[in-house]
PDB file of N, CA and C in Angstrom:
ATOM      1  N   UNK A   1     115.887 110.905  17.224  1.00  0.00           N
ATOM      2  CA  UNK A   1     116.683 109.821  16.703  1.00  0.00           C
ATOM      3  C   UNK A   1     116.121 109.435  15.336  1.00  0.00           C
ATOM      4  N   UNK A   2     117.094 109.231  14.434  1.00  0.00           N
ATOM      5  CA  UNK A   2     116.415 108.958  13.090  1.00  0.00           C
ATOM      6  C   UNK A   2     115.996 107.039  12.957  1.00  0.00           C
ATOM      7  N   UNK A   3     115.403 106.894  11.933  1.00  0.00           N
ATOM      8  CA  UNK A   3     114.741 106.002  11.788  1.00  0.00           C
ATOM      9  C   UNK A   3     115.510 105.284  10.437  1.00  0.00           C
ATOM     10  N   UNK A   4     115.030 104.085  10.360  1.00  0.00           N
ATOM     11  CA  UNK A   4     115.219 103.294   8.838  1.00  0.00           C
ATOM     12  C   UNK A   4     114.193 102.021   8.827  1.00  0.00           C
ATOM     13  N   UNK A   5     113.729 102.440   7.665  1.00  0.00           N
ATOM     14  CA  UNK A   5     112.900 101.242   7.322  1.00  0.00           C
ATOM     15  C   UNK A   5     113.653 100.077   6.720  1.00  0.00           C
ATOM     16  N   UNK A   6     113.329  98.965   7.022  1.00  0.00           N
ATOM     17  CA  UNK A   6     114.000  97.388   6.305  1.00  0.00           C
ATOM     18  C   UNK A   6     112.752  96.734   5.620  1.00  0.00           C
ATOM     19  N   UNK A   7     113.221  96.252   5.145  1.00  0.00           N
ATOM     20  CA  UNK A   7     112.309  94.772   4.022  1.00  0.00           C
ATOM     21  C   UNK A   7     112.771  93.973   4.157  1.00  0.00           C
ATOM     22  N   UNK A   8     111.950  92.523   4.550  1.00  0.00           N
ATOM     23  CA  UNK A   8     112.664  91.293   4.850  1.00  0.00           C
ATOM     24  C   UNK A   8     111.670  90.917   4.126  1.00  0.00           C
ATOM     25  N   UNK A   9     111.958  89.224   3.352  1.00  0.00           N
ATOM     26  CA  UNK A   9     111.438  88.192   2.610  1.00  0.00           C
ATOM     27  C   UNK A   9     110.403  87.478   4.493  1.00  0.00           C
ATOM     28  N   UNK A  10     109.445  87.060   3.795  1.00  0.00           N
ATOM     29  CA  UNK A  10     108.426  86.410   4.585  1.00  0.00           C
ATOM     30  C   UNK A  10     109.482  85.356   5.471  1.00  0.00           C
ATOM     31  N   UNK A  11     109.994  84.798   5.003  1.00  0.00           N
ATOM     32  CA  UNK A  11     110.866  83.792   5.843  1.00  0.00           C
ATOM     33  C   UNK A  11     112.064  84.222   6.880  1.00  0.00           C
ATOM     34  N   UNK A  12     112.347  85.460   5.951  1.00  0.00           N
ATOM     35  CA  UNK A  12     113.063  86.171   7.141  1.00  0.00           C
ATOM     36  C   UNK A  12     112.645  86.925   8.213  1.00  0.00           C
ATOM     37  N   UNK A  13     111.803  87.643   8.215  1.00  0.00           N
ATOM     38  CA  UNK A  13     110.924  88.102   9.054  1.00  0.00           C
ATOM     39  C   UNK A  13     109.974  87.093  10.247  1.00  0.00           C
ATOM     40  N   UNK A  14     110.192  86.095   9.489  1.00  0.00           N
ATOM     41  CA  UNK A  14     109.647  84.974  10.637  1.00  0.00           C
ATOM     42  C   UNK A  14     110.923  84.818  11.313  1.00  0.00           C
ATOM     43  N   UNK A  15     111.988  84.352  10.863  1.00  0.00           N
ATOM     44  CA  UNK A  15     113.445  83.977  11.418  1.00  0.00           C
ATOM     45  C   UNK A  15     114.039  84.883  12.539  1.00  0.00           C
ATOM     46  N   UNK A  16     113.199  86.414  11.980  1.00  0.00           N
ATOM     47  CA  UNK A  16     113.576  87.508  12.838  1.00  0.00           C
ATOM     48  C   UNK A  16     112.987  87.792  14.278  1.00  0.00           C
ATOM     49  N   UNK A  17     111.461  87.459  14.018  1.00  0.00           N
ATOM     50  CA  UNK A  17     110.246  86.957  15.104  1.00  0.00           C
ATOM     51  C   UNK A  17     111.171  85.779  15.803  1.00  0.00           C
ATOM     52  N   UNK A  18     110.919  84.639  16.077  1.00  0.00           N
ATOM     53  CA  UNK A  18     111.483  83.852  16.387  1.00  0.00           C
ATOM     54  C   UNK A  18     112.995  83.739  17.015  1.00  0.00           C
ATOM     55  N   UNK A  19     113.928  84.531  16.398  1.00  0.00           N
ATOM     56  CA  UNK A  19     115.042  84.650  17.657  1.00  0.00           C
ATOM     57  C   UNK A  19     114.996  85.655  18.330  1.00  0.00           C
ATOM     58  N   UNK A  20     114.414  87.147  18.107  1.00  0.00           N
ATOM     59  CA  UNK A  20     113.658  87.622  19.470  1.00  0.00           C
ATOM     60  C   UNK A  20     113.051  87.328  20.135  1.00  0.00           C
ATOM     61  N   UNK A  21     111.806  86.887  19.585  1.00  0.00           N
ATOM     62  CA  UNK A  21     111.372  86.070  20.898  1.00  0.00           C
ATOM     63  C   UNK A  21     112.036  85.193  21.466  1.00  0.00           C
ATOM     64  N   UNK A  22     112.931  84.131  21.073  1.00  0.00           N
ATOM     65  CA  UNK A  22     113.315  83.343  21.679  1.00  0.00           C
ATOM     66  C   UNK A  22     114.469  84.374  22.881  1.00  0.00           C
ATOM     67  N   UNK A  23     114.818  84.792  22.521  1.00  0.00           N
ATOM     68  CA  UNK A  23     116.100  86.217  23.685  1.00  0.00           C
ATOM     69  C   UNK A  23     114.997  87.253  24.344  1.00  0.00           C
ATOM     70  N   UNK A  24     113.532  86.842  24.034  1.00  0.00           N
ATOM     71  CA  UNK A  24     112.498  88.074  25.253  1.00  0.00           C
ATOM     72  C   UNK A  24     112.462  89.320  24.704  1.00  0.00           C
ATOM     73  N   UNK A  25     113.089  89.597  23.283  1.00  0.00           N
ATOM     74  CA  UNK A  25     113.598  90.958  22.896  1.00  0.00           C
ATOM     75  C   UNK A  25     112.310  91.282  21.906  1.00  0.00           C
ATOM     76  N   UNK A  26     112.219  92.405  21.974  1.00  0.00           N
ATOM     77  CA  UNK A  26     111.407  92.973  20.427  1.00  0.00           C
ATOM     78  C   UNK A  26     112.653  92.573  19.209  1.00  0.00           C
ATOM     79  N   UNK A  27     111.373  92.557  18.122  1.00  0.00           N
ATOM     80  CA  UNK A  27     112.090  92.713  16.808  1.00  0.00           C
ATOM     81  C   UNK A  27     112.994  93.942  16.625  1.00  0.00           C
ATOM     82  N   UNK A  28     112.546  94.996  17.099  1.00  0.00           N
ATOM     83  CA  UNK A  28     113.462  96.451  16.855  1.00  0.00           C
ATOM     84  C   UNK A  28     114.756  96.300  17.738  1.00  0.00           C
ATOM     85  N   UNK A  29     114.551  96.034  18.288  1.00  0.00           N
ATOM     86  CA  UNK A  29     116.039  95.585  19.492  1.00  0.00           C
ATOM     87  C   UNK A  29     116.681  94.830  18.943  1.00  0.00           C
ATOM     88  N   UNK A  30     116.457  93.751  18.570  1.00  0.00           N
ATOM     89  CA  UNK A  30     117.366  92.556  18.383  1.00  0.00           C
ATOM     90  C   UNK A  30     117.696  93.020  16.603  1.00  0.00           C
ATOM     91  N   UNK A  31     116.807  93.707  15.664  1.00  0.00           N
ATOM     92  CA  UNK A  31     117.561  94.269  14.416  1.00  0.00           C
ATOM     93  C   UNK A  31     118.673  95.131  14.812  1.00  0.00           C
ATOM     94  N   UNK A  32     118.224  96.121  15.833  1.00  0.00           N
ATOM     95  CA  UNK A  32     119.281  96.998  16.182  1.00  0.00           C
ATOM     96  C   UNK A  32     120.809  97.067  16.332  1.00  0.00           C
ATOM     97  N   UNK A  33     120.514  96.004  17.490  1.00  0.00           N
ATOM     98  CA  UNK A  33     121.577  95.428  18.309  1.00  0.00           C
ATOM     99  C   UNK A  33     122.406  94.248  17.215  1.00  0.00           C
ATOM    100  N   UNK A  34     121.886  93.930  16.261  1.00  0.00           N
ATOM    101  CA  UNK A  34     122.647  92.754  15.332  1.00  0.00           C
ATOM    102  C   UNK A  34     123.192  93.888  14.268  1.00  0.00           C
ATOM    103  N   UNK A  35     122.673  95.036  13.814  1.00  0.00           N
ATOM    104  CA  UNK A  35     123.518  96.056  12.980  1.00  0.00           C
ATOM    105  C   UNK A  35     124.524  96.347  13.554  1.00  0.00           C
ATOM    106  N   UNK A  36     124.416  97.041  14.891  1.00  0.00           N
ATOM    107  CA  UNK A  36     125.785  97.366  15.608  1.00  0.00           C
ATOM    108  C   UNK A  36     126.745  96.316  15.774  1.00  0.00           C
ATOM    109  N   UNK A  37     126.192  95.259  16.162  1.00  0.00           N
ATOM    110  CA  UNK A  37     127.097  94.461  16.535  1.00  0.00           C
ATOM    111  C   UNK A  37     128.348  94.133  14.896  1.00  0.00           C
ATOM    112  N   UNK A  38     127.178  94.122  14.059  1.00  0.00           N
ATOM    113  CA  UNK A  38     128.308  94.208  12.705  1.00  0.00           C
ATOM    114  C   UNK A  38     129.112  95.017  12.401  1.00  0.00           C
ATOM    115  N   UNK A  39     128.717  96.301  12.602  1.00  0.00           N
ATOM    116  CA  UNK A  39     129.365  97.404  12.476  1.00  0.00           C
ATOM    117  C   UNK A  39     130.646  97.025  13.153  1.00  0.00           C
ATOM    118  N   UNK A  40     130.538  96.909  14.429  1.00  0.00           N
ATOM    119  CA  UNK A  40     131.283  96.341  15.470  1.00  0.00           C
ATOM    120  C   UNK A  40     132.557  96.176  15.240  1.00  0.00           C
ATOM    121  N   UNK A  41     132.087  94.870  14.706  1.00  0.00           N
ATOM    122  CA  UNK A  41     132.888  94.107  14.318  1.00  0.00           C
ATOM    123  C   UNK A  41     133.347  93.995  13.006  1.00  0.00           C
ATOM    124  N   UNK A  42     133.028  95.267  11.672  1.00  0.00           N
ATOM    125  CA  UNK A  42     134.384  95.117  10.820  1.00  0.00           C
ATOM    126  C   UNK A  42     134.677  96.037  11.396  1.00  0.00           C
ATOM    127  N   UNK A  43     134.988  96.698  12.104  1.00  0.00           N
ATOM    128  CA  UNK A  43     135.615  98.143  12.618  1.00  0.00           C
ATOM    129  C   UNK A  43     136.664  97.296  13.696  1.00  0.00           C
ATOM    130  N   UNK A  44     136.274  96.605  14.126  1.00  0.00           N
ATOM    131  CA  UNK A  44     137.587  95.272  14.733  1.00  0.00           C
ATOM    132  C   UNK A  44     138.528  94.122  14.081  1.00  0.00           C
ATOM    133  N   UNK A  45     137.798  93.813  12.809  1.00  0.00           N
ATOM    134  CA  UNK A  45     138.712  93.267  11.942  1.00  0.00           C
ATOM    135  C   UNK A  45     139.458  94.035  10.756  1.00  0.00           C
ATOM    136  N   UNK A  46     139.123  95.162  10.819  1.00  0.00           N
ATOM    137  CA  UNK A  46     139.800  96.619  10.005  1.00  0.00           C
ATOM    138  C   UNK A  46     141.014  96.748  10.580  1.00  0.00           C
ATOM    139  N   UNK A  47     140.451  96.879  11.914  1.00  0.00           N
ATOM    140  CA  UNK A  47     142.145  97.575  13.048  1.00  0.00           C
ATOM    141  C   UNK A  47     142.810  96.447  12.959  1.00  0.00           C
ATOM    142  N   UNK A  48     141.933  95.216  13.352  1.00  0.00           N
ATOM    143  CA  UNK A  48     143.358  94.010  13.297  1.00  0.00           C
ATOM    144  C   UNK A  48     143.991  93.413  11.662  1.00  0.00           C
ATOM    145  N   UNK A  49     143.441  93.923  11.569  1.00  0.00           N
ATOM    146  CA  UNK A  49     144.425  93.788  10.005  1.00  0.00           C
ATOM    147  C   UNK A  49     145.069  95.108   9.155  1.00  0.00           C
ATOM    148  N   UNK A  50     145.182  96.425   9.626  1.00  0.00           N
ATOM    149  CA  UNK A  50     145.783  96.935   9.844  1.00  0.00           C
ATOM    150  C   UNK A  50     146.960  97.225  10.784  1.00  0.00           C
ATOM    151  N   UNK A  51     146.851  96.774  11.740  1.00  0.00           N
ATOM    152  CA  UNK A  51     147.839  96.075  13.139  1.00  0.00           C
ATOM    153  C   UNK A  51     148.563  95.589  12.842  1.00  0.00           C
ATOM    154  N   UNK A  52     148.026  94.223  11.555  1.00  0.00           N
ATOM    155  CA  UNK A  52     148.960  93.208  10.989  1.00  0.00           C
ATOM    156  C   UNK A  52     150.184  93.645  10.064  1.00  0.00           C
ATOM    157  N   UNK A  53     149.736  95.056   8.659  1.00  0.00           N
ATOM    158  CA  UNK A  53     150.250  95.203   8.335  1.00  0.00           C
ATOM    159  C   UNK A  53     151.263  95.945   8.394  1.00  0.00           C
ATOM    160  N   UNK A  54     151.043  96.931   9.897  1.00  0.00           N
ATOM    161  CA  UNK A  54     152.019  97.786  10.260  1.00  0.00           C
ATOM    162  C   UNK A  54     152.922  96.727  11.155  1.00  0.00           C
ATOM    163  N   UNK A  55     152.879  95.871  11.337  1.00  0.00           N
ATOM    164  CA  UNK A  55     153.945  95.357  12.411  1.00  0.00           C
ATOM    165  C   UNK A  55     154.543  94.085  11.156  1.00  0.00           C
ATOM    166  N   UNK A  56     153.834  93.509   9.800  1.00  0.00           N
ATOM    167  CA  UNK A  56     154.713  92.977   8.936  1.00  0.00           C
ATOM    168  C   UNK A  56     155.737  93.566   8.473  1.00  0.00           C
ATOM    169  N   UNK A  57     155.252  95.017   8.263  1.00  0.00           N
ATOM    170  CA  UNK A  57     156.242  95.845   7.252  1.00  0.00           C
ATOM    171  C   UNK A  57     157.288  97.155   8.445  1.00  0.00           C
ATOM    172  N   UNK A  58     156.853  96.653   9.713  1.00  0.00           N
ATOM    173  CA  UNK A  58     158.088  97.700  10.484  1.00  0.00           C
ATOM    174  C   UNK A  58     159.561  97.259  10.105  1.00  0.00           C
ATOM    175  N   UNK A  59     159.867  96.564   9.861  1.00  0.00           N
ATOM    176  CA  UNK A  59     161.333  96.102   9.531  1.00  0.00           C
ATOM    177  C   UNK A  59     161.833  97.236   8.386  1.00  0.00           C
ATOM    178  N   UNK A  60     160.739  97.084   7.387  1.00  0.00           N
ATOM    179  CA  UNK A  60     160.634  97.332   6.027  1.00  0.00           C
ATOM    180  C   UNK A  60     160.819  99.099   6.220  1.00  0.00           C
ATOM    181  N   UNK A  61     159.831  99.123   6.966  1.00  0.00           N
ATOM    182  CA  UNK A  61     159.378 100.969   7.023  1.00  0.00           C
ATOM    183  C   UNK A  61     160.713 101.914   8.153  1.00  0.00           C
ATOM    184  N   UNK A  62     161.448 100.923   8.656  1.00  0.00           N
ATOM    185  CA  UNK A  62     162.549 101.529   9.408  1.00  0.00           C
ATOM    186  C   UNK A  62     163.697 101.649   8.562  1.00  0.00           C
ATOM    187  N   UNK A  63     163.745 100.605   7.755  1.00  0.00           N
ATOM    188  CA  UNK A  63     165.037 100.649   6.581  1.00  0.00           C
ATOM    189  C   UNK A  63     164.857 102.075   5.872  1.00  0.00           C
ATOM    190  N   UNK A  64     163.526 102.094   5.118  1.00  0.00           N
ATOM    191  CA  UNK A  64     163.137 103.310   4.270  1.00  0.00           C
ATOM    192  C   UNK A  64     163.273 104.661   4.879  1.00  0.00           C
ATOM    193  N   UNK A  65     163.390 104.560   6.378  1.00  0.00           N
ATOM    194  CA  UNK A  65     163.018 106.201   7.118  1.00  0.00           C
ATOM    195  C   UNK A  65     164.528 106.780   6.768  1.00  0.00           C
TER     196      UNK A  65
END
């Protein structure tokens, strides 16, 4: 499995300590799991706003066919 190194500012790296520990988690887990979860989630607000624009413009795109 490949790897990536991060750099955090002193304050963030405390911020980062601190809500893992506070969830029982390592720091590597809880960085992990907060990348994916972003990923996540524009890959869910991508589709739903693509969703949006295919069902604004079906009216539009049936006239044109």
């Amino acid at each position: 499995m490949a790897g990536l190194n991060l750099r955090f500012s002193d304050e963030e790296l405390d911020a980062l300590r601190d809500r893992a520990a506070a969830e029982g988690r390592s720091m590597q887990a809880f960085a992990h799991d907060a990348v994916i979860a972003a990923i996540n989630e524009h890959s869910r607000l991508f589709n739903e706003a693509a969703e949006h624009v295919l069902k604004a413009s079906a009216e539009l795109n049936r006239r044109l066919a």
